[in-house]
C-alpha atoms as a PDB file:
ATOM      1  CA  UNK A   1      19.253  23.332  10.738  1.00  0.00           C
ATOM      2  CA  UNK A   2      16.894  20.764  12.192  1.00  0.00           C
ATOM      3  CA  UNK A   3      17.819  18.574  15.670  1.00  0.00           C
ATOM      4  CA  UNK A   4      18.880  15.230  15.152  1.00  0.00           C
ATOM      5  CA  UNK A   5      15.499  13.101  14.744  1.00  0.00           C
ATOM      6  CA  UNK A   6      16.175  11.614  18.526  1.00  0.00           C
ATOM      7  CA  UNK A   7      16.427  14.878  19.557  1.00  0.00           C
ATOM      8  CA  UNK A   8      13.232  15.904  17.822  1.00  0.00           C
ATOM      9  CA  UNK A   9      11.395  13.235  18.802  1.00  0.00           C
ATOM     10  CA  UNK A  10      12.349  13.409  22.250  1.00  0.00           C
ATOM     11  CA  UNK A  11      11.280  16.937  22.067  1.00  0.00           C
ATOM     12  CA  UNK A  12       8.017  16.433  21.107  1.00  0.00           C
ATOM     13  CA  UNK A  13       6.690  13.410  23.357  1.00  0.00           C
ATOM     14  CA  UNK A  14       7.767  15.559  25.891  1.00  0.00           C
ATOM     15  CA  UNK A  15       5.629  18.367  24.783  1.00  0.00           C
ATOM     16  CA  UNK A  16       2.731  15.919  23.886  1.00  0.00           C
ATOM     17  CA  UNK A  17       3.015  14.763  27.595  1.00  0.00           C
ATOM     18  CA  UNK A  18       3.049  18.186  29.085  1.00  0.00           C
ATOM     19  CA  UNK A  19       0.230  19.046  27.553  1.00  0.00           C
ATOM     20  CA  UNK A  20      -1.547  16.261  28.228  1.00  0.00           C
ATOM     21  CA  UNK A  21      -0.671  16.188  32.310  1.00  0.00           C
ATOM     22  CA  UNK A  22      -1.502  20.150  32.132  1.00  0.00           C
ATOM     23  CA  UNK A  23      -5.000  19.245  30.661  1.00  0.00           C
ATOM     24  CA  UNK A  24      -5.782  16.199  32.604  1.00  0.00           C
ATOM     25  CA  UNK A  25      -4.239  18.296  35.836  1.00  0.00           C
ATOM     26  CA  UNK A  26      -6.975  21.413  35.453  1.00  0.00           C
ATOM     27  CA  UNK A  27      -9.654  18.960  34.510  1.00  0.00           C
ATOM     28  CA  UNK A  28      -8.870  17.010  38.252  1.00  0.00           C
ATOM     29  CA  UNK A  29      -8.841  19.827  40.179  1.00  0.00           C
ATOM     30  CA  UNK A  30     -12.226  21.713  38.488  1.00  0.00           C
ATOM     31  CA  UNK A  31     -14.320  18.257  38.891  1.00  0.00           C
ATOM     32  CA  UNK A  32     -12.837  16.197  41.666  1.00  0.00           C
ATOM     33  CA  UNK A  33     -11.636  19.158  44.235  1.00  0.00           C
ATOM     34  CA  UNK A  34     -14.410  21.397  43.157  1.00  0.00           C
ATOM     35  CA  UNK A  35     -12.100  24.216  42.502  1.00  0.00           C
ATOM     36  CA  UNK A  36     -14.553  26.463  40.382  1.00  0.00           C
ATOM     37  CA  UNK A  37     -11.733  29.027  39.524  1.00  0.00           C
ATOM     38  CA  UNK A  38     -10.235  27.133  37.591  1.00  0.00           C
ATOM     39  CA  UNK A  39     -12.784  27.365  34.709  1.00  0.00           C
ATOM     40  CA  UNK A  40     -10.470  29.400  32.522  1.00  0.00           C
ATOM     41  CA  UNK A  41      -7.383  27.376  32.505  1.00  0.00           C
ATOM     42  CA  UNK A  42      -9.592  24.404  31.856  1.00  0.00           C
ATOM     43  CA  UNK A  43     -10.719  26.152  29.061  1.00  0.00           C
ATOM     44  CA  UNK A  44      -7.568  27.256  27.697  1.00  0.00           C
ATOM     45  CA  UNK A  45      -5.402  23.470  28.238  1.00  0.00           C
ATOM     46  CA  UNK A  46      -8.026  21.231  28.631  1.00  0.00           C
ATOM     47  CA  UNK A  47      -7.557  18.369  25.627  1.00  0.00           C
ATOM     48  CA  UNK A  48     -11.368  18.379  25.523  1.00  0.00           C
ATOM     49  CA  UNK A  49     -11.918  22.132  24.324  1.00  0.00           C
ATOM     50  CA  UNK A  50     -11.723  23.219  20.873  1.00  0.00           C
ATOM     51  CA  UNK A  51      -9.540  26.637  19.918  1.00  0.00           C
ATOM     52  CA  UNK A  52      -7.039  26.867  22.621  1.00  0.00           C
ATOM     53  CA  UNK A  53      -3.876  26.364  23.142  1.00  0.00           C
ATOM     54  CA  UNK A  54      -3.657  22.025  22.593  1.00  0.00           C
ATOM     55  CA  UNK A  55      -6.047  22.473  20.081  1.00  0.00           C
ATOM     56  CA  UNK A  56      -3.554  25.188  18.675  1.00  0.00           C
ATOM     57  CA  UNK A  57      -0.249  23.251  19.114  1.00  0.00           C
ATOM     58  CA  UNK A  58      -2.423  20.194  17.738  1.00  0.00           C
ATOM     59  CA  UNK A  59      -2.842  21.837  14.437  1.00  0.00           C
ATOM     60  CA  UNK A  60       0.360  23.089  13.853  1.00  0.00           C
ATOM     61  CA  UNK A  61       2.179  19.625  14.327  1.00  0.00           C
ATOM     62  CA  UNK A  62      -0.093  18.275  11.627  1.00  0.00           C
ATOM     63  CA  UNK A  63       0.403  21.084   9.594  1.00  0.00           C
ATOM     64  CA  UNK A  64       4.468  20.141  10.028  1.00  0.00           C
ATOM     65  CA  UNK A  65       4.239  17.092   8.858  1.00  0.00           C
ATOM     66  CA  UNK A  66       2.270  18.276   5.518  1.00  0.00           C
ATOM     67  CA  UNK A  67       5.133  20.919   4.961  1.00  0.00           C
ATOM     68  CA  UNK A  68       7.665  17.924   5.384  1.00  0.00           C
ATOM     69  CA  UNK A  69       5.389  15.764   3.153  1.00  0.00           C
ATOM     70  CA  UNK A  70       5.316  18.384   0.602  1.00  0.00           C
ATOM     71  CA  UNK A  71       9.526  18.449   0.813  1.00  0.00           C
ATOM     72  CA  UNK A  72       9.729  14.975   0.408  1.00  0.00           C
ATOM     73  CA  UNK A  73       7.136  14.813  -2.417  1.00  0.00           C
ATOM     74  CA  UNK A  74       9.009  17.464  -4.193  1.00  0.00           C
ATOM     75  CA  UNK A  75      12.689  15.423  -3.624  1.00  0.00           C
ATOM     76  CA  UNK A  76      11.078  12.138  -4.592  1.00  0.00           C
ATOM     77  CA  UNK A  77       9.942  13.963  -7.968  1.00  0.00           C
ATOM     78  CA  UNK A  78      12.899  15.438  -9.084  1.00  0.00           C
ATOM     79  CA  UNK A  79      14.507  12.035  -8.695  1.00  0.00           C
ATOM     80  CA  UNK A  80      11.588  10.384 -10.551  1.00  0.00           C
ATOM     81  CA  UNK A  81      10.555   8.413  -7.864  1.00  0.00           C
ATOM     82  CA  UNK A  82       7.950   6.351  -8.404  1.00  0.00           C
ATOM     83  CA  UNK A  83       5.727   7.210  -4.926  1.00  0.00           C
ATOM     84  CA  UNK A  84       6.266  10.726  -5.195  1.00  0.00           C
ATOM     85  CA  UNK A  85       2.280  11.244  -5.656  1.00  0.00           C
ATOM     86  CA  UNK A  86       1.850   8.950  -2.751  1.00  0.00           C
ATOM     87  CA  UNK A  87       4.183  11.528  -1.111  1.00  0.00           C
ATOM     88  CA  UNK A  88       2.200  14.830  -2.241  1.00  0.00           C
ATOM     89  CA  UNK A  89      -1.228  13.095  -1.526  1.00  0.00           C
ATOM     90  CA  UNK A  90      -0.292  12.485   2.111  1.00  0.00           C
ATOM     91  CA  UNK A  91       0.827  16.245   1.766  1.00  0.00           C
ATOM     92  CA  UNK A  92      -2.876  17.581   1.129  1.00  0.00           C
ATOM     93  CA  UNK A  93      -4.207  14.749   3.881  1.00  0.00           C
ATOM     94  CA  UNK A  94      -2.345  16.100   6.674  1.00  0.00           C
ATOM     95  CA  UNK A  95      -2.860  19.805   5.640  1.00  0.00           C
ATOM     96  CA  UNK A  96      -6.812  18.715   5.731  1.00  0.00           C
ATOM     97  CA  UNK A  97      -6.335  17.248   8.814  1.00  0.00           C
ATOM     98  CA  UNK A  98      -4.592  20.249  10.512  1.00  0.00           C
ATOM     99  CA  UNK A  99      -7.383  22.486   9.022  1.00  0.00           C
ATOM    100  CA  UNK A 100     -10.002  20.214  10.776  1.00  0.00           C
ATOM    101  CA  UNK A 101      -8.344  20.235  13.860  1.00  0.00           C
ATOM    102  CA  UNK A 102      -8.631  24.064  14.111  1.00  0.00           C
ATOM    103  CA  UNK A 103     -12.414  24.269  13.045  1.00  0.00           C
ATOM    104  CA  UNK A 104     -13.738  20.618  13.654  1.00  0.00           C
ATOM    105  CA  UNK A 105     -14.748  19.710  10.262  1.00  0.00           C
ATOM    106  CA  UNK A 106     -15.154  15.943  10.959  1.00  0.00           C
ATOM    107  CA  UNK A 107     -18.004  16.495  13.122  1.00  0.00           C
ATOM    108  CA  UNK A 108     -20.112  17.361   9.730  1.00  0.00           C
ATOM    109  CA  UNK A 109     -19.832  13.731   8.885  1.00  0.00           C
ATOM    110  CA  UNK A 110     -22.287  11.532   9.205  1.00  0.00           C
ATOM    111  CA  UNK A 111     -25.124  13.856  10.570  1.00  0.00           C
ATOM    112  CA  UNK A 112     -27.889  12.084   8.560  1.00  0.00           C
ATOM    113  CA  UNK A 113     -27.332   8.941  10.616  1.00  0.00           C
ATOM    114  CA  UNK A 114     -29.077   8.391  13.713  1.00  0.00           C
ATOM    115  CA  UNK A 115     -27.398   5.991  15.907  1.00  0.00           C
ATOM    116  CA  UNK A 116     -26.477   5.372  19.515  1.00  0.00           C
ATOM    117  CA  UNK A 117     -24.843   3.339  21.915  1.00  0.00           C
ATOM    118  CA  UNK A 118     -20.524   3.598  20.937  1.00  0.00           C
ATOM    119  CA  UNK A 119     -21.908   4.805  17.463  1.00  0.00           C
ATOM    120  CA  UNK A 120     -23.222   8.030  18.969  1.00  0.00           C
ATOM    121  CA  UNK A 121     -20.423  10.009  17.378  1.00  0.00           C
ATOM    122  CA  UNK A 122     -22.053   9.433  13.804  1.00  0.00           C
ATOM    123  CA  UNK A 123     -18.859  10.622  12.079  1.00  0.00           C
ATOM    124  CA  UNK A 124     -16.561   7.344  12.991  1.00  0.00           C
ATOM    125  CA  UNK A 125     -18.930   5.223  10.484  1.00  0.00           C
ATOM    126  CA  UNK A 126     -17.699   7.141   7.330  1.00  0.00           C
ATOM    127  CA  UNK A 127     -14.423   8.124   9.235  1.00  0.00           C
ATOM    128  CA  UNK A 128     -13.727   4.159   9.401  1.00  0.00           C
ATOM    129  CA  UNK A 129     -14.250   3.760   6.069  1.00  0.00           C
ATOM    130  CA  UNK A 130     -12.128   6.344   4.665  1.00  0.00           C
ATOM    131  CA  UNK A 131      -9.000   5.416   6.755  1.00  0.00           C
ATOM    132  CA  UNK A 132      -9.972   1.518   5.031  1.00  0.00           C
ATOM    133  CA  UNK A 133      -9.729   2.830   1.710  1.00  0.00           C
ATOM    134  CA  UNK A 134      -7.046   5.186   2.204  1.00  0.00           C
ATOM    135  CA  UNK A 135      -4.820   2.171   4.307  1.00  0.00           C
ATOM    136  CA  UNK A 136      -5.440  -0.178   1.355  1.00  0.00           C
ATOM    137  CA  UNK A 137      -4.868   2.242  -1.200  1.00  0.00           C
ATOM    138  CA  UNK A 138      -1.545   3.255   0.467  1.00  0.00           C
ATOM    139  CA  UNK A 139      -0.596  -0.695   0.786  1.00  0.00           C
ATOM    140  CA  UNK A 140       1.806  -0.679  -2.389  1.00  0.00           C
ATOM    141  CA  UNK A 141       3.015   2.842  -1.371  1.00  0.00           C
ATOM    142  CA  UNK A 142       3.936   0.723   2.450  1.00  0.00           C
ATOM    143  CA  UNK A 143       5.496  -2.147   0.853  1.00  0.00           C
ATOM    144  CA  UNK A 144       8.246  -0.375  -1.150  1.00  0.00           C
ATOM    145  CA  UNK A 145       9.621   2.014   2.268  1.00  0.00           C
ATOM    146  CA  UNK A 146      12.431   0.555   4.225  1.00  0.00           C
ATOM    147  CA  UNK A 147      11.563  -1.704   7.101  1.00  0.00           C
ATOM    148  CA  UNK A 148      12.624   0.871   9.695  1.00  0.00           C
ATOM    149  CA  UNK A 149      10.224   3.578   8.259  1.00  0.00           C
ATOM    150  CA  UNK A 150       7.732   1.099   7.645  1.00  0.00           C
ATOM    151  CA  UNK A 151       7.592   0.099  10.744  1.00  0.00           C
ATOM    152  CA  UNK A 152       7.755   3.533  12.019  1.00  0.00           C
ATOM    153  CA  UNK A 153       4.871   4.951  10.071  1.00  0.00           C
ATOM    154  CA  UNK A 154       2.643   1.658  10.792  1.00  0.00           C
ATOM    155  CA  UNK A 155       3.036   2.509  14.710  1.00  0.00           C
ATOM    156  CA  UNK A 156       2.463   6.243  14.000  1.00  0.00           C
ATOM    157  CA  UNK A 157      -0.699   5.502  12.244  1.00  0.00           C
ATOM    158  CA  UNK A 158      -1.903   2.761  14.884  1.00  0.00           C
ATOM    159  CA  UNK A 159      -1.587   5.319  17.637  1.00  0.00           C
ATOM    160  CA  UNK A 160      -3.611   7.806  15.901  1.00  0.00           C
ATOM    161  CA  UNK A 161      -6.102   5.954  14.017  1.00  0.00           C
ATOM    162  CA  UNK A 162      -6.866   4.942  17.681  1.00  0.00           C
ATOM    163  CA  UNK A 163      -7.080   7.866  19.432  1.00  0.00           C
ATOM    164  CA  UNK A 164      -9.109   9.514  16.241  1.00  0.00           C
ATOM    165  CA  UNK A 165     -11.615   6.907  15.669  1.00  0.00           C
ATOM    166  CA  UNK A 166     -11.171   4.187  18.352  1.00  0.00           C
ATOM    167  CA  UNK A 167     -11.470   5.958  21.371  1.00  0.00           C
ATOM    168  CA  UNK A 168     -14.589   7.460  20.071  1.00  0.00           C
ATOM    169  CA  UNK A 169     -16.214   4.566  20.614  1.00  0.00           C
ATOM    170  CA  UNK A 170     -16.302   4.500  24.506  1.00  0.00           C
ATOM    171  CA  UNK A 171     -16.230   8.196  24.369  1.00  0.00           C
ATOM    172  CA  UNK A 172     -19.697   8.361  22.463  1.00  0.00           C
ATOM    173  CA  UNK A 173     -21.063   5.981  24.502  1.00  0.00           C
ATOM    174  CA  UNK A 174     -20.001   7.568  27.570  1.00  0.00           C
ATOM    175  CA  UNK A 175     -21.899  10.916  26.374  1.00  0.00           C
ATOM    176  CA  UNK A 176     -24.584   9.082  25.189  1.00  0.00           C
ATOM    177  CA  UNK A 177     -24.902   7.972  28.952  1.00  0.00           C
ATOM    178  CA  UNK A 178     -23.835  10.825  31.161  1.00  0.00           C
ATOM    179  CA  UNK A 179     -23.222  13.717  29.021  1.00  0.00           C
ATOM    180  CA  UNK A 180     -19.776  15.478  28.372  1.00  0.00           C
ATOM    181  CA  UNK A 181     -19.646  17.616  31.403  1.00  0.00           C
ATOM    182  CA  UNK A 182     -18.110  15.433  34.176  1.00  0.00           C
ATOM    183  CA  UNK A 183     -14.694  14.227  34.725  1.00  0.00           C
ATOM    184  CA  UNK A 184     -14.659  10.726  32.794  1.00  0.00           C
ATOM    185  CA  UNK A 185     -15.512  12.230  29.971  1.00  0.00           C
ATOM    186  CA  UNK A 186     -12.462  14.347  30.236  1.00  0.00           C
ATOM    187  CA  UNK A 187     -10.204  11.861  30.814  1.00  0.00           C
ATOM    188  CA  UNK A 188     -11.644   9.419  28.176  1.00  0.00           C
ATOM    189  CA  UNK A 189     -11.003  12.750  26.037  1.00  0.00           C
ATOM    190  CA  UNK A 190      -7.360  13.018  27.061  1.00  0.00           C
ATOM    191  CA  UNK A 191      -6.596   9.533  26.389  1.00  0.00           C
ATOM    192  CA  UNK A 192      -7.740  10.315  22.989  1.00  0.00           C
ATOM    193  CA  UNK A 193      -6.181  13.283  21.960  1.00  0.00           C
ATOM    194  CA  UNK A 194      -2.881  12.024  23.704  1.00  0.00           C
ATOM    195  CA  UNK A 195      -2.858   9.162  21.369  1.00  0.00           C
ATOM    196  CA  UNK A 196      -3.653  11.278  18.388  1.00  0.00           C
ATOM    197  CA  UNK A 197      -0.576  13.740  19.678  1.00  0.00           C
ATOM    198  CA  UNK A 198       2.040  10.997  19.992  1.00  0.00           C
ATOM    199  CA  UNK A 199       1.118   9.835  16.862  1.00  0.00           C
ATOM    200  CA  UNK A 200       1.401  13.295  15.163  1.00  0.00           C
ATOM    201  CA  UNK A 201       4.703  13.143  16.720  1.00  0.00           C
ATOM    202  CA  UNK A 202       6.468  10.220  15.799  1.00  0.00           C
ATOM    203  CA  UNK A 203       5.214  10.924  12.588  1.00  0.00           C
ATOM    204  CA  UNK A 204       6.796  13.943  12.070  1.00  0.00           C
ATOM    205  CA  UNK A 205       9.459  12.649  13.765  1.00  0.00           C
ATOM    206  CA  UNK A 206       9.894   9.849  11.423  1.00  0.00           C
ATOM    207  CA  UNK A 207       9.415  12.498   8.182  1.00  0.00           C
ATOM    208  CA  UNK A 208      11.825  14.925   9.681  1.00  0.00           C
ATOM    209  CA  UNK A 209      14.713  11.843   9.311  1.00  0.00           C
ATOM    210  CA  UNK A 210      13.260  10.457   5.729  1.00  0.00           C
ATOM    211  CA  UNK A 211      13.263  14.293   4.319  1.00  0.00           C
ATOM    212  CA  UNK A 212      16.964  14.538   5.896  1.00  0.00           C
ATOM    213  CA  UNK A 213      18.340  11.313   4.756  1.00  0.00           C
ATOM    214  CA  UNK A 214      16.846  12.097   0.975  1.00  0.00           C
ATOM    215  CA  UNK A 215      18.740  15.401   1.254  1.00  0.00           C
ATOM    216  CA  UNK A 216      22.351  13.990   2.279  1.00  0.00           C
ATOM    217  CA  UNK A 217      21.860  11.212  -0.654  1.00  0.00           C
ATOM    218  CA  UNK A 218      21.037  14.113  -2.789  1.00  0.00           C
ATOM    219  CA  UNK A 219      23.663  16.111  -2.157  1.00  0.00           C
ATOM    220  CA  UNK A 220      26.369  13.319  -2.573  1.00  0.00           C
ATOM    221  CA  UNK A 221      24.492  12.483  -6.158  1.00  0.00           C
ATOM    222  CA  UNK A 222      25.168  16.373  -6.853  1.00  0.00           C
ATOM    223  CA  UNK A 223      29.069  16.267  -6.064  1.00  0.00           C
ATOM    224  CA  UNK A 224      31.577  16.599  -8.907  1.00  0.00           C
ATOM    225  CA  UNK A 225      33.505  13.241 -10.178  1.00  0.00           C
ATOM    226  CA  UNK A 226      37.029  13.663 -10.336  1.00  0.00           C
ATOM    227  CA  UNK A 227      37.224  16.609  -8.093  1.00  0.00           C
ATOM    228  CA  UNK A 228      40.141  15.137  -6.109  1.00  0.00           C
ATOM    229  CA  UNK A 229      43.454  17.397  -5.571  1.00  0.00           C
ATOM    230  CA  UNK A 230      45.576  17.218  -8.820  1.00  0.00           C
ATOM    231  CA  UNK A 231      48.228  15.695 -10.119  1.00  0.00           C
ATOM    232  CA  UNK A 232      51.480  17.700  -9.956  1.00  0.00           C
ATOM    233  CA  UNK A 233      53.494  18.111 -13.414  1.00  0.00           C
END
């Protein structure tokens, strides 16, 4: 039985800040107190490493949130909803996404571009565009949800759109400048990927409470009519 989505979502900001003052803590001490031995815990909890264990925990919270897409596609079909397809698309977006996150498949993107300066990262050009075209396609899909999840989703998207693509801006211009191995990179790094992890989180926090809701309404639509205690003769 899933925690109450308070609980849950308590739950994972806190994990999303732990990990986050873990990384930000190993990269402090390696750069700014010189603590060389520290290499392999930066490594391993540093936000700014790929395959380890944020990276990890990073993947499988976006893969969560596809497997409660995919339940909530599946509930919205069988009552002939009419966004149920919005629901299974989102499904296969975040499953993408959780892929990418383990292997880094965003960084493919826009290699034929040269640019510089906050563009360095070449990848946020056609990035940008796909989140435009996926937001506006998604507008109708938006408009029919209840205010609260609305509003939940929108601030759940904000926060990760801008960790994702906005913070990339200062971050590519930063390594465009003064390379990736030095402390403000790190921390412009964290920012990011702390972002992108309380967005992940309230996300899933926010699907963990529509998928339960759409249950409970189910199961009261299920329940027998007229099954009250009878009559005596």
């Amino acid at each position: 039985m899933l925690p109450a989505p308070h609980t849950l979502r308590r739950w994972l900001l806190a994990v999303a800040s732990l990990l986050t003052l873990l990384g930000a803590g190993v990269e402090v001490a390696y750069y700014a107190l010189d603590v060389r031995g520290l290499e392999p815990f930066v490594a391993f909890l540093s936000l700014s490493y790929e395959r380890n264990l944020p990276t990890w925990y990073a993947s499988a919270l976006l893969l969560s949130c596809a497997l409660v897409l995919a339940g909530i596609s599946h509930v919205a079909r069988q009552g002939r909803e009419q966004g149920w397809r919005h629901w299974r698309a989102l499904a296969g977006a975040f499953a993408y996404i959780s892929l990418d996150e383990s292997v880094g498949l965003h960084e493919h993107l826009g290699g034929r571009l040269s640019l510089g300066g906050v563009l360095f990262f070449t990848w946020v050009v056609p990035g940008a565009l796909l989140v435009l075209l996926c937001g506006l396609a998604f507008l109708p899909f938006l408009a029919r949800l209840p205010p609260r999840r609305r509003r939940q989703f929108i601030l759940a998207g904000v926060l990760y759109v801008g960790g994702a693509l906005v913070m990339e801006l200062p971050l590519g211009w930063w390594t465009e400048q003064h390379g990736n191995d030095n402390l403000v990179y790190a921390l412009i790094d964290h920012v990011e990927e702390a972002l992108e992890l309380i967005g992940a989180s309230l996300f899933l926090a926010a699907l963990a409470e529509e998928l339960g809701e759409r249950v409970v309404l189910t199961a009261r639509k299920e329940e027998p009519h007229g099954s009250g205690p009878a009559t005596p003769r």
